[in-house]
C-alpha atoms as a PDB file:
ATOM      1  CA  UNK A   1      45.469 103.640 -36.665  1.00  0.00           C
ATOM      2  CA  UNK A   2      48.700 104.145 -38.156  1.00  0.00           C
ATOM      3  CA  UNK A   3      49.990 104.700 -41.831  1.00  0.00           C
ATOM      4  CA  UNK A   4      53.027 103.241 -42.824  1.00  0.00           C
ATOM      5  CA  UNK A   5      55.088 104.247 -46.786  1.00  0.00           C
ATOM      6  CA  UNK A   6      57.270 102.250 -48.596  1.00  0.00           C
ATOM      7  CA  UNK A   7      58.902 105.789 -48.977  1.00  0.00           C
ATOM      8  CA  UNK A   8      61.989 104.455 -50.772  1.00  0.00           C
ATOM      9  CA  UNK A   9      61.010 106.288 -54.081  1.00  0.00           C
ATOM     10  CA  UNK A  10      57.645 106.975 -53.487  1.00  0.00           C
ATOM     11  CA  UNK A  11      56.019 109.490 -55.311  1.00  0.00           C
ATOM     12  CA  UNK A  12      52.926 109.936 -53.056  1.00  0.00           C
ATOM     13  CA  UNK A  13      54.481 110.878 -49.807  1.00  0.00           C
ATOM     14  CA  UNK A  14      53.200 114.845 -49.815  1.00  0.00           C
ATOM     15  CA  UNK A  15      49.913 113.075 -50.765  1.00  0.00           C
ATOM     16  CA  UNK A  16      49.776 110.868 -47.849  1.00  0.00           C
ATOM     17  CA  UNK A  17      51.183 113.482 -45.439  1.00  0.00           C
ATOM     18  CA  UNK A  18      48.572 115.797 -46.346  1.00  0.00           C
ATOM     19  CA  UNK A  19      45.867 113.540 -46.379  1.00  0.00           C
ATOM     20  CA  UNK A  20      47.072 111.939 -42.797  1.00  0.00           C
ATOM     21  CA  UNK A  21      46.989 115.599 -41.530  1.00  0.00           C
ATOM     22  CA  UNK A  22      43.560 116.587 -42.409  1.00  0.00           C
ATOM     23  CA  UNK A  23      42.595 113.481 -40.257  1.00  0.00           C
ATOM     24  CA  UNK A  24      45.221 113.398 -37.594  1.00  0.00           C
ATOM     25  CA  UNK A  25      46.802 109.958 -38.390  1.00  0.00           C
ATOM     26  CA  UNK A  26      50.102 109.323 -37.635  1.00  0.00           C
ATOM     27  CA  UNK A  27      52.724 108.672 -40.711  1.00  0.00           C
ATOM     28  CA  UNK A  28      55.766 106.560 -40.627  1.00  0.00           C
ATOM     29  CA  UNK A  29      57.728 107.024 -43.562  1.00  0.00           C
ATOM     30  CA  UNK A  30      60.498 103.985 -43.908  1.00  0.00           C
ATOM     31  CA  UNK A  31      63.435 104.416 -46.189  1.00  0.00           C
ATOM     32  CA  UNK A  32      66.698 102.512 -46.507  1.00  0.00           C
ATOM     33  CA  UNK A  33      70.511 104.075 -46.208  1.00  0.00           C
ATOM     34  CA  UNK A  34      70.440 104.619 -49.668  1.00  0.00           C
ATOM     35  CA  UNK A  35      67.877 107.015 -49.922  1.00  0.00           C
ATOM     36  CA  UNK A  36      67.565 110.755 -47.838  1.00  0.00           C
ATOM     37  CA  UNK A  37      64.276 112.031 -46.285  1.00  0.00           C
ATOM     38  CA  UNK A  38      63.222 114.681 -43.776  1.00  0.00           C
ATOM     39  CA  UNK A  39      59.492 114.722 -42.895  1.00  0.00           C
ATOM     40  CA  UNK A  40      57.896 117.808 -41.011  1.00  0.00           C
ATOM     41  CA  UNK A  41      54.576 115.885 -39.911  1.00  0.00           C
ATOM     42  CA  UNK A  42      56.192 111.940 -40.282  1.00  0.00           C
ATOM     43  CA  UNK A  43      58.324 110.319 -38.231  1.00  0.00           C
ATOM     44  CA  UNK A  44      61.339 108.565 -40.619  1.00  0.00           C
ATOM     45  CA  UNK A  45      62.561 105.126 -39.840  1.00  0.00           C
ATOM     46  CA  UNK A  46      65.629 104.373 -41.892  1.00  0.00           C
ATOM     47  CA  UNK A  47      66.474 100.883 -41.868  1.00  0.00           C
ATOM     48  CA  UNK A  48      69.733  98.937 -43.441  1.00  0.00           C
ATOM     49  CA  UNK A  49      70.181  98.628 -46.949  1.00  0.00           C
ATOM     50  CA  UNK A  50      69.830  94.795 -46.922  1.00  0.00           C
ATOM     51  CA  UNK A  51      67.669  93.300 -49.649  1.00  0.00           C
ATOM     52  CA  UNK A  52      63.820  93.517 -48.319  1.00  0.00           C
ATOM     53  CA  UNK A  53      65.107  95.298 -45.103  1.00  0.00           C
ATOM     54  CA  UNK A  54      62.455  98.119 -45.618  1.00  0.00           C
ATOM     55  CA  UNK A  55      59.782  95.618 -46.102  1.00  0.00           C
ATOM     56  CA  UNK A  56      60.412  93.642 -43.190  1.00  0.00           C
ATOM     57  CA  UNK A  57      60.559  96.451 -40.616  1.00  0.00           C
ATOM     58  CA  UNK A  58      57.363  97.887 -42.234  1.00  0.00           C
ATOM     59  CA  UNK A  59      55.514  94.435 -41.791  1.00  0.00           C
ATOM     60  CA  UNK A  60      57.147  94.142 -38.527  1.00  0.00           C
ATOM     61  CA  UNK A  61      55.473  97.631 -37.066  1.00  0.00           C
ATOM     62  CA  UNK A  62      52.143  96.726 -39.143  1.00  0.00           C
ATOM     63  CA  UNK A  63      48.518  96.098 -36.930  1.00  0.00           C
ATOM     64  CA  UNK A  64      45.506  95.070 -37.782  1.00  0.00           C
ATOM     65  CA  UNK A  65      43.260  98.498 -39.196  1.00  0.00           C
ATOM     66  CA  UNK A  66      46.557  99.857 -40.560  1.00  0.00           C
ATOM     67  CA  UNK A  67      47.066 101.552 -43.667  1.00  0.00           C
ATOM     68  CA  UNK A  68      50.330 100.672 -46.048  1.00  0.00           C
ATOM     69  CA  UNK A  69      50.866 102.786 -49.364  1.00  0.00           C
ATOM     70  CA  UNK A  70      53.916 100.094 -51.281  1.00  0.00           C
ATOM     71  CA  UNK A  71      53.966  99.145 -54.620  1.00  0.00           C
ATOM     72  CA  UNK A  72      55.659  96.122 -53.873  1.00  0.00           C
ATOM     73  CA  UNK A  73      52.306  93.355 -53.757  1.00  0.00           C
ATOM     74  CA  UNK A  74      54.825  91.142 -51.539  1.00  0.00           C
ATOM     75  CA  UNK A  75      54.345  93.419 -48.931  1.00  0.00           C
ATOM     76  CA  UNK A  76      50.901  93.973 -49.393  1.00  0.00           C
ATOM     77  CA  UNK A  77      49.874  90.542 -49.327  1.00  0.00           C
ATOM     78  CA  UNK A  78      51.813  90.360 -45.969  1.00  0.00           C
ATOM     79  CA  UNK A  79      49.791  93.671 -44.927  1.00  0.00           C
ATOM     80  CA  UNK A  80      46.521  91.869 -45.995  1.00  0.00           C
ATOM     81  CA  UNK A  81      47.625  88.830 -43.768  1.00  0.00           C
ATOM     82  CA  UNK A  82      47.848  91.167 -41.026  1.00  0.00           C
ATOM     83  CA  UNK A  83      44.139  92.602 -41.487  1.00  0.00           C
ATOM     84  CA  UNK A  84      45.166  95.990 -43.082  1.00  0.00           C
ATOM     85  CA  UNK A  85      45.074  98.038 -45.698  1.00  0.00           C
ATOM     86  CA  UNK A  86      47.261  98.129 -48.362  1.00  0.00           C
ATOM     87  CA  UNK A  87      47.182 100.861 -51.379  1.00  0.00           C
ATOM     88  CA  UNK A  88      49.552 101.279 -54.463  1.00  0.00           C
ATOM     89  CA  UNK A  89      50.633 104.995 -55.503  1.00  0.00           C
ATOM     90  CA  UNK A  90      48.711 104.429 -58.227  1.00  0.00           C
ATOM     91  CA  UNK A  91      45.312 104.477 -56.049  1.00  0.00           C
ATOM     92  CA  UNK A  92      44.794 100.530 -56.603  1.00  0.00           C
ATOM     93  CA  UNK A  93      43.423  98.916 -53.768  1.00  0.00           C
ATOM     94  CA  UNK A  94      45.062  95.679 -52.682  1.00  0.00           C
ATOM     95  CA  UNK A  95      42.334  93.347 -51.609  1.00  0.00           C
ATOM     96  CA  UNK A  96      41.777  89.409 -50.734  1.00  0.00           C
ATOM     97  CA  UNK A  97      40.178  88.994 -53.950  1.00  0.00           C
ATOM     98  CA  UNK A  98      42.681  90.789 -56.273  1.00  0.00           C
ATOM     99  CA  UNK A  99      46.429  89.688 -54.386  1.00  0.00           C
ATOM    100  CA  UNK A 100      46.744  85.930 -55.371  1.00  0.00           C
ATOM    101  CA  UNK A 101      45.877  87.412 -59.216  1.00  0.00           C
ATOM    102  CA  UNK A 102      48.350  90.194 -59.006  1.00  0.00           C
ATOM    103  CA  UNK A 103      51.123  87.537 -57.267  1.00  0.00           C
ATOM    104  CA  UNK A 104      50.599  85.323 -60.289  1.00  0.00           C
ATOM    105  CA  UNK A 105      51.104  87.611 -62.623  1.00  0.00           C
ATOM    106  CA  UNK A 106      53.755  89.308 -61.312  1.00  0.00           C
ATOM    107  CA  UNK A 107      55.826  85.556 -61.078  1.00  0.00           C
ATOM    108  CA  UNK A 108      54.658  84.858 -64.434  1.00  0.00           C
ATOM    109  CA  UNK A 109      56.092  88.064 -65.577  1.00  0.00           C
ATOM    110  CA  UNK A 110      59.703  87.840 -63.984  1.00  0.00           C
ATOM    111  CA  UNK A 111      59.607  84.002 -64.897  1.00  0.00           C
ATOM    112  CA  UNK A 112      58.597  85.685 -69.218  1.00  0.00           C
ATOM    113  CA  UNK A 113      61.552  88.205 -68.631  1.00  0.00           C
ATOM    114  CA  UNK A 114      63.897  85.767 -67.606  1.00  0.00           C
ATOM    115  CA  UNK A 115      63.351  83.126 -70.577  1.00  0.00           C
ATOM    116  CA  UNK A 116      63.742  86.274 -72.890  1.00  0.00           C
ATOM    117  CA  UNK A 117      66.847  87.058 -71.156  1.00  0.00           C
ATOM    118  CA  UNK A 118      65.373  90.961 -71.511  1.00  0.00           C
ATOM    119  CA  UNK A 119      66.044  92.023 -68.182  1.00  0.00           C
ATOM    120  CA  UNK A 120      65.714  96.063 -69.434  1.00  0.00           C
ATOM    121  CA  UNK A 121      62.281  97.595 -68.894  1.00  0.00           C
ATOM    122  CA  UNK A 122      61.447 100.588 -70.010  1.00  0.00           C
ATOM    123  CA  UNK A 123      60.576 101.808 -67.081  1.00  0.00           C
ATOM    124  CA  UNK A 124      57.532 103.350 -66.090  1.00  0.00           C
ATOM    125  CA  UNK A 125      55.635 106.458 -67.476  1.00  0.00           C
ATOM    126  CA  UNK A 126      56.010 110.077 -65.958  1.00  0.00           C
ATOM    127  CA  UNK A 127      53.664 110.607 -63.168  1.00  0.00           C
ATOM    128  CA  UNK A 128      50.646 113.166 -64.112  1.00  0.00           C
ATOM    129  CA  UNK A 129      48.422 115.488 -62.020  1.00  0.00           C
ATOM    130  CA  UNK A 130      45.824 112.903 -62.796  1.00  0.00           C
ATOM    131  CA  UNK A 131      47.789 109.850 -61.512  1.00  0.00           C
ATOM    132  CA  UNK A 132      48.345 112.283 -58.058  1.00  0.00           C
ATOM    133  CA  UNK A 133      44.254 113.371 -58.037  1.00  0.00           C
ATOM    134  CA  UNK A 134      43.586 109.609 -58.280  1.00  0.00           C
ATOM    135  CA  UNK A 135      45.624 108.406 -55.745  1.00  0.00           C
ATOM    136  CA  UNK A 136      44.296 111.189 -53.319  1.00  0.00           C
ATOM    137  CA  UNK A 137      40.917 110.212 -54.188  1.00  0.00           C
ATOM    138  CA  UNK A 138      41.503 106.567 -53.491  1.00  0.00           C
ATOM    139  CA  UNK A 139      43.601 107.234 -50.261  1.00  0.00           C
ATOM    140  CA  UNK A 140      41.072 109.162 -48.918  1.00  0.00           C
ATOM    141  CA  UNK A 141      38.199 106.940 -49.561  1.00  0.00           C
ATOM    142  CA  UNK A 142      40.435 103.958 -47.946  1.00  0.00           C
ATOM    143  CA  UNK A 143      41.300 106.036 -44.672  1.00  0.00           C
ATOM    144  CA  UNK A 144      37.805 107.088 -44.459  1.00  0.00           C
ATOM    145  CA  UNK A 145      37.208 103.253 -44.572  1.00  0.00           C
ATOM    146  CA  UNK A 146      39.796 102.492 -41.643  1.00  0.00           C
ATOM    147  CA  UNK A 147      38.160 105.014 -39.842  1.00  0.00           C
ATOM    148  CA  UNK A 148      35.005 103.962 -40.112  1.00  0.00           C
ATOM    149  CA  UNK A 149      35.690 100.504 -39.068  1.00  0.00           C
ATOM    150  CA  UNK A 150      38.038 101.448 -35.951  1.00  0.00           C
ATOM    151  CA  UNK A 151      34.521 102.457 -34.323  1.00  0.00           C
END
């Protein structure tokens, strides 16, 4: 088993290193040109800053039992496809029976934003202790998971 980060911007990394370490997984952390990062326990894959080129690559190196931490769902539909798992740094499983939903909604979203021609969001809140706590509590039930099913 392997986990892979959508690590451009990703608040969780420390989270998922730590986590990885108590249970001596691997961590590939994959960034594009535009963003810096040094790892002392993952290995960094920095790929081209094309549109998606961070996604690709990750689905590319994704197997079956695999963990992905991205908050894009694109990707983790893909990962799904794949038979993996797929968490967002906010602890929210991605499963068969919530992607299609979350797809949906994200399309019917974009397609609300562009008939309001409001293409400025707000952005999204500051990350708390408790949004960290339940995103280790999630990722650690999911790799306990993995694990459990690799035997």
């Amino acid at each position: 088993m392997q986990i892979y980060v959508d690590a451009d911007a990703c608040p969780v990394v420390d989270i998922v290193e730590k986590i990885a370490k108590k249970y001596q997984i691997s961590v590939t952390l994959l960034c594009d040109t535009n963003h810096i990062l040094t790892s002392g326990y993952s290995e960094v894959v920095v790929v081209g800053a094309g549109a998606d080129a961070v996604d690709y690559k990750l689905i590319s190196l994704c197997r079956r039992g695999d963990i992905v931490v991205t908050q894009d769902y694109g990707v983790a539909a893909m990962t799904l496809g794949k038979s993996a798992y797929a968490i967002h740094q906010s602890g929210k499983w991605y499963t068969d029976e919530n992607i299609d939903q979350m797809l949906m909604e994200r399309h019917l979203n974009k397609k609300a934003r562009r008939a309001s021609h409001k293409n400025h969001l707000k952005g999204s809140k500051k990350r708390t202790e408790e949004d960290d706590e339940r995103f280790a509590q999630s990722f650690e039930r999911m790799v306990k998971a993995a694990l459990e099913e690799e035997k």
